[in-house]
N, C-alpha and C. Protein backbone atom coordinates (compact mmCIF):
# COMPACT_ATOMS: atom_id res chain seq x y z
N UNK A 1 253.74 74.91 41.89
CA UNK A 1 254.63 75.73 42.71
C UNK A 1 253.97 75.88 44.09
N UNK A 2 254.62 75.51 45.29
CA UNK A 2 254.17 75.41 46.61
C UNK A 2 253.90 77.17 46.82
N UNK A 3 253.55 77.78 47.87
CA UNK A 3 253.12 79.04 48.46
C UNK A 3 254.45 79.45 48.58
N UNK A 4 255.41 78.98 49.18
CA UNK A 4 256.62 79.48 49.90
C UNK A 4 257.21 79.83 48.67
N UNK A 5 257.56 79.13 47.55
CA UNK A 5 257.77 79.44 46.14
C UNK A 5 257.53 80.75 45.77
N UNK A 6 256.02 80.40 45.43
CA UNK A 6 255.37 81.64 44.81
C UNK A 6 255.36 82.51 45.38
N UNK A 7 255.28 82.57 47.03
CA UNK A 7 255.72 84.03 47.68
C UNK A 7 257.31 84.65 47.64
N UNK A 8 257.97 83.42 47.55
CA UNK A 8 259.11 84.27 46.77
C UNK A 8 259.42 84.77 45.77
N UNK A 9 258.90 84.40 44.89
CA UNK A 9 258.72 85.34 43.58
C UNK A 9 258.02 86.01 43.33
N UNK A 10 256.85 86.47 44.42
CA UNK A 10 256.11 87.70 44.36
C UNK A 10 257.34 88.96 44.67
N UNK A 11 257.79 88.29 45.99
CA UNK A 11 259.08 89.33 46.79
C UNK A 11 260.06 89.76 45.95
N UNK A 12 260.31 88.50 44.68
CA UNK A 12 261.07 89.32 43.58
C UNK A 12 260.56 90.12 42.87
N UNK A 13 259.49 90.06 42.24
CA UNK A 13 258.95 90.90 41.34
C UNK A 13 258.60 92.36 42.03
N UNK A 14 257.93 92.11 43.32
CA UNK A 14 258.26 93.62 44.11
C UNK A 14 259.32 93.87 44.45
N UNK A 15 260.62 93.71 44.22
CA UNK A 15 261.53 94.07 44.80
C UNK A 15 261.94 94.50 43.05
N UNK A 16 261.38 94.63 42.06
CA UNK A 16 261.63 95.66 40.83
C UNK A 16 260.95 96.55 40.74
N UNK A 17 260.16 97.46 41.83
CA UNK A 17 259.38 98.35 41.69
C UNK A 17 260.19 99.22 43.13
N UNK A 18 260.28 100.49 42.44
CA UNK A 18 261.12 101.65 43.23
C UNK A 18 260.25 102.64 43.65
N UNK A 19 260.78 102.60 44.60
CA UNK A 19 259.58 104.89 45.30
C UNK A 19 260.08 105.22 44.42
N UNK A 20 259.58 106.29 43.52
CA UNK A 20 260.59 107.50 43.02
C UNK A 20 261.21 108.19 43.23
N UNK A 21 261.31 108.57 44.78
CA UNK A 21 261.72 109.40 45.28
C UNK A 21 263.08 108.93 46.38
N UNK A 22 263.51 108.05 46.20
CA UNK A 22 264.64 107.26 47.14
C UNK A 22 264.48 105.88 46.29
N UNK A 23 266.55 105.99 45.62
CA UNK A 23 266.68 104.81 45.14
C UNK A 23 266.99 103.17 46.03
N UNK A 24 265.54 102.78 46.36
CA UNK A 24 265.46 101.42 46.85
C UNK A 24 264.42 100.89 46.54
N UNK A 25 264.18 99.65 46.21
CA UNK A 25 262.90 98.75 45.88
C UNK A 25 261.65 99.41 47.63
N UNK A 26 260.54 99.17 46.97
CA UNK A 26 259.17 99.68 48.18
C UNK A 26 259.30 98.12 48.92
N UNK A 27 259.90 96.85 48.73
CA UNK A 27 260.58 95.46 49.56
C UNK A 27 261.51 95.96 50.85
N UNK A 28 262.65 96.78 50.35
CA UNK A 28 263.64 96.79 51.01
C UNK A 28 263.37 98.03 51.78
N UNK A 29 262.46 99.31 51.64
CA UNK A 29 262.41 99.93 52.51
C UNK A 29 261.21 99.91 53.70
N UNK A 30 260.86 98.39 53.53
CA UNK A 30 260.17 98.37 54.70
C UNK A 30 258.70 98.66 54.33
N UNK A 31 257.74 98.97 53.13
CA UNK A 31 256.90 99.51 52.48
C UNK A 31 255.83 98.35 52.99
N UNK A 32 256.14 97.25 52.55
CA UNK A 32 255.11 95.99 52.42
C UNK A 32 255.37 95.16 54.23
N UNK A 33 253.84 95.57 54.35
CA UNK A 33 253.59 94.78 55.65
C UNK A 33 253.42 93.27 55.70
N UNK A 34 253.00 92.91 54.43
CA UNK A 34 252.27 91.33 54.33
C UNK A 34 252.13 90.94 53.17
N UNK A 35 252.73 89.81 52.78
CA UNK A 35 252.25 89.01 51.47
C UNK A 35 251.33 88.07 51.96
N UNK A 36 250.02 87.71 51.47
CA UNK A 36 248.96 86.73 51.75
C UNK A 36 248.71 86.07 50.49
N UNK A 37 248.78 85.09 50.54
CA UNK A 37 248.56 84.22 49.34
C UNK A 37 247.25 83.05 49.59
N UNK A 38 246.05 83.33 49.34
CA UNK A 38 244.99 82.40 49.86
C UNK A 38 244.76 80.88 48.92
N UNK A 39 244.07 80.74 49.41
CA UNK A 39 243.82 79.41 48.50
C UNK A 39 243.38 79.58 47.50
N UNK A 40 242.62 80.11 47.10
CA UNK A 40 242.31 80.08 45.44
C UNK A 40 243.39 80.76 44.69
N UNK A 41 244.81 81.03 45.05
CA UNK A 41 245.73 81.54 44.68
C UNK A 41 245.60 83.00 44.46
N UNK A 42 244.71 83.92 45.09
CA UNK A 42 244.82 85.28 44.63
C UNK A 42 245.55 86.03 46.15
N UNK A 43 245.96 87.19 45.84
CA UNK A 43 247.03 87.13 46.55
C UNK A 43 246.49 88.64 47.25
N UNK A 44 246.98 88.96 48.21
CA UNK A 44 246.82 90.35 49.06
C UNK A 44 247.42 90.70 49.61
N UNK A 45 248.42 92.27 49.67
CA UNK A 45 249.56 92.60 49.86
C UNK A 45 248.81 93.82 51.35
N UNK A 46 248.89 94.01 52.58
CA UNK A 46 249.16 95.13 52.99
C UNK A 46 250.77 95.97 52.62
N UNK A 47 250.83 97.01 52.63
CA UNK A 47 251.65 98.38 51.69
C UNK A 47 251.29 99.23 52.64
N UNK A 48 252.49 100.36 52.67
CA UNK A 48 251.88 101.56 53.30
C UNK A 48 253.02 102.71 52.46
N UNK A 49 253.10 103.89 52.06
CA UNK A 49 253.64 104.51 51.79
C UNK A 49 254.73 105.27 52.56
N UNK A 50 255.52 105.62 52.19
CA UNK A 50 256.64 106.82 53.63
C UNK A 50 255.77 107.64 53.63
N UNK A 51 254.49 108.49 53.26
CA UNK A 51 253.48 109.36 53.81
C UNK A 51 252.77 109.55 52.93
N UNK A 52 251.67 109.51 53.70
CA UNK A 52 249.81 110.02 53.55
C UNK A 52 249.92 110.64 51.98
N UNK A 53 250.79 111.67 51.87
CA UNK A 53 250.83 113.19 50.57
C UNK A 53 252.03 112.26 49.83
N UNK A 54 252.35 111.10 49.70
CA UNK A 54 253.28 110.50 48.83
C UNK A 54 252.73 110.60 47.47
N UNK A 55 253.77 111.22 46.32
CA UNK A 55 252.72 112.02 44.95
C UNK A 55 252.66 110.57 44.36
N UNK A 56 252.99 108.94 44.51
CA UNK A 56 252.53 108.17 43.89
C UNK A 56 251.52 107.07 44.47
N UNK A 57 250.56 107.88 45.27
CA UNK A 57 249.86 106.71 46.88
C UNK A 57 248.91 106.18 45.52
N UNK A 58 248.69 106.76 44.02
CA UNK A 58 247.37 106.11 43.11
C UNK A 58 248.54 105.10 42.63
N UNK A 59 249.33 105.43 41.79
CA UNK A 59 250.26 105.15 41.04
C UNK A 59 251.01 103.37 41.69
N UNK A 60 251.26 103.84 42.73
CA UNK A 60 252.52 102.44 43.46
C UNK A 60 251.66 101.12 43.47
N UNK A 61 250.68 101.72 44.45
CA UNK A 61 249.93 100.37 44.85
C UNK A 61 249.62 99.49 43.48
N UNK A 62 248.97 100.71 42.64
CA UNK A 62 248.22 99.60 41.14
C UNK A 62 249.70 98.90 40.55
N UNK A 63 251.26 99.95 40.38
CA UNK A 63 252.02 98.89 39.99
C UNK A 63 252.21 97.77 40.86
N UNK A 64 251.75 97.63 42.03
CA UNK A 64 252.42 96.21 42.86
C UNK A 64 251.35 95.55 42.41
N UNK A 65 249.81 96.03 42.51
CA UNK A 65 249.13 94.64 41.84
C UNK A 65 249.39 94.05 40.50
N UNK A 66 249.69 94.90 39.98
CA UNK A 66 249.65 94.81 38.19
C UNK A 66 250.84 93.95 37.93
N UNK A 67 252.04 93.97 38.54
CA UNK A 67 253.04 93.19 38.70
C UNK A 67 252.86 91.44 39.58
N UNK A 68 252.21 91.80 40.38
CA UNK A 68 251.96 90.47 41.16
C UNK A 68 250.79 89.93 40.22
N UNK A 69 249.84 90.58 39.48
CA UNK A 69 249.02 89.19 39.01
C UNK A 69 249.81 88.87 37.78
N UNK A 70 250.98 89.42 37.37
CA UNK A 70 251.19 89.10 36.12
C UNK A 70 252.67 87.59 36.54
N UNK A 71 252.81 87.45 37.97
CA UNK A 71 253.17 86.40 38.22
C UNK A 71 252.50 84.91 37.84
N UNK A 72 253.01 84.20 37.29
CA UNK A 72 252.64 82.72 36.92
C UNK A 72 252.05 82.07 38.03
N UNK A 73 250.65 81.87 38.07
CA UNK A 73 250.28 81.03 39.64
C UNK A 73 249.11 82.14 40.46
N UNK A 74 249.34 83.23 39.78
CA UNK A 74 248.62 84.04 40.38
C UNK A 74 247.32 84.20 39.59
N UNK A 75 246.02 84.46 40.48
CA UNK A 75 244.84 84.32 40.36
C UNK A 75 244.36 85.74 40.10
N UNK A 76 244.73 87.03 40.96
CA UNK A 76 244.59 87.93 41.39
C UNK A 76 245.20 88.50 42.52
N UNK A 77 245.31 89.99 42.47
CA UNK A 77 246.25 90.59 43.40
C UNK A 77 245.61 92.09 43.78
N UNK A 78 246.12 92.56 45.44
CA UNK A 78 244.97 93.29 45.87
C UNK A 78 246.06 93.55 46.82
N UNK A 79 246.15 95.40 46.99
CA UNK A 79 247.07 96.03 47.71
C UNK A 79 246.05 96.77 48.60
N UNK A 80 246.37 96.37 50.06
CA UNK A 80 245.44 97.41 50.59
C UNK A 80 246.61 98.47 51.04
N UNK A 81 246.40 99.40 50.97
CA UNK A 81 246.82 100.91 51.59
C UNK A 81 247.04 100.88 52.99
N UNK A 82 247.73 100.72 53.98
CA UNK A 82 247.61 101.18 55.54
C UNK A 82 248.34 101.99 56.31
N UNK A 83 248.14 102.63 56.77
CA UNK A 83 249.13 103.74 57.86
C UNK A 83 249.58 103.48 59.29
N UNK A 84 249.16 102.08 59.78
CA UNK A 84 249.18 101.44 60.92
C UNK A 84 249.89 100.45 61.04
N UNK A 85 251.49 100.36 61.36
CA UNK A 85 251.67 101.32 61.62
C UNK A 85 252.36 102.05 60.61
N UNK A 86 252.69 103.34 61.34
CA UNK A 86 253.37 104.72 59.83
C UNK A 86 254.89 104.25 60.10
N UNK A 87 255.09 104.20 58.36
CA UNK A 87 256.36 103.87 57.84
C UNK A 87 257.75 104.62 58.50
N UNK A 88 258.50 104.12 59.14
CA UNK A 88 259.95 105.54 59.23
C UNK A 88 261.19 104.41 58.74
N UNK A 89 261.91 105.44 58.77
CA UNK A 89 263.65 104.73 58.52
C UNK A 89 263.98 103.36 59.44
N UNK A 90 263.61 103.00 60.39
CA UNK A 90 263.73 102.19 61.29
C UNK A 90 263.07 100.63 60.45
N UNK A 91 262.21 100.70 59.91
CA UNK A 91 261.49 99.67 58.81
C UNK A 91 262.10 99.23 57.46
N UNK A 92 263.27 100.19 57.02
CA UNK A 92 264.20 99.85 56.23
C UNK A 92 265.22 98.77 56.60
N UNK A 93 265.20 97.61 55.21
CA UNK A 93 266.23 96.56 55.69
C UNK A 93 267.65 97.25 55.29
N UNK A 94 268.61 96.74 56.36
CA UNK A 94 269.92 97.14 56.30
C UNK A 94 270.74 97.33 54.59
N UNK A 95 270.01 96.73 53.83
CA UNK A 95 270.72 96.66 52.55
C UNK A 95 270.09 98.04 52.18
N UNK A 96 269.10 98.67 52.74
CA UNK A 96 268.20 100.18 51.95
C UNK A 96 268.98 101.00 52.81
N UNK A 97 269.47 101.01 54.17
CA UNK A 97 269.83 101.85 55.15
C UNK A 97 271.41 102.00 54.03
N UNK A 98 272.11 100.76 54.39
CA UNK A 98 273.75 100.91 53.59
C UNK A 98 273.37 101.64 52.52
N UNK A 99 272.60 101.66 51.54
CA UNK A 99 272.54 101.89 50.17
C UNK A 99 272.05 103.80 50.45
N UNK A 100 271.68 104.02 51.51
CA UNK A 100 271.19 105.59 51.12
C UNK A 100 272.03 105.94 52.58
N UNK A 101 273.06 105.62 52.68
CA UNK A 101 274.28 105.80 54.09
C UNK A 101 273.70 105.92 55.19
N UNK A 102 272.70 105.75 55.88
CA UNK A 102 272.37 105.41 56.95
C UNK A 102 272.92 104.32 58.20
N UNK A 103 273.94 103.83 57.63
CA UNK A 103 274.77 103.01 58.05
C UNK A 103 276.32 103.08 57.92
């Protein structure tokens, strides 16, 4: 499976993991800064939460790794945390904006 592949089916498998707190995948609201997929196939996601005091900042990240290494092809998977920049409504794709009427 080429990179472009397998990074799309990382994007699916994160796009089955929800905030709890607003029904939209952490894909579609703009959450994930970067999929990196290196050569030895292990993979590294920058993530940032809608805020700092988000009650799942332990919880989210480990499901996005735990989900991405359990992708076929994957070596290992590694979410770093970042606040740079901080998440707002404006970072939501139009399908998260329509879906919570923002549109």
């Amino acid at each position: 499976m080429g990179n472009i592949a397998l990074e799309n089916t990382i994007i699916d498998v994160i796009k089955t993991i929800y905030d709890p707190e607003i029904p939209v995948d952490v894909y579609e609201l703009g959450l994930i800064y970067e999929v990196k997929i290196n050569s030895d196939q292990s993979v590294e996601v920058e993530m940032t939460l809608t805020s700092p005091n988000c009650p799942v900042a332990e919880s989210l990240p480990k499901e996005v790794e735990d989900k991405i290494a359990s992708v076929e092809g994957v070596k290992s998977a590694k979410v770093n945390i970042v606040f740079d920049p901080s998440w707002d409504q404006t970072m939501m794709s139009e399908e998260a904006k329509l879906e919570l009427g923002f549109l």
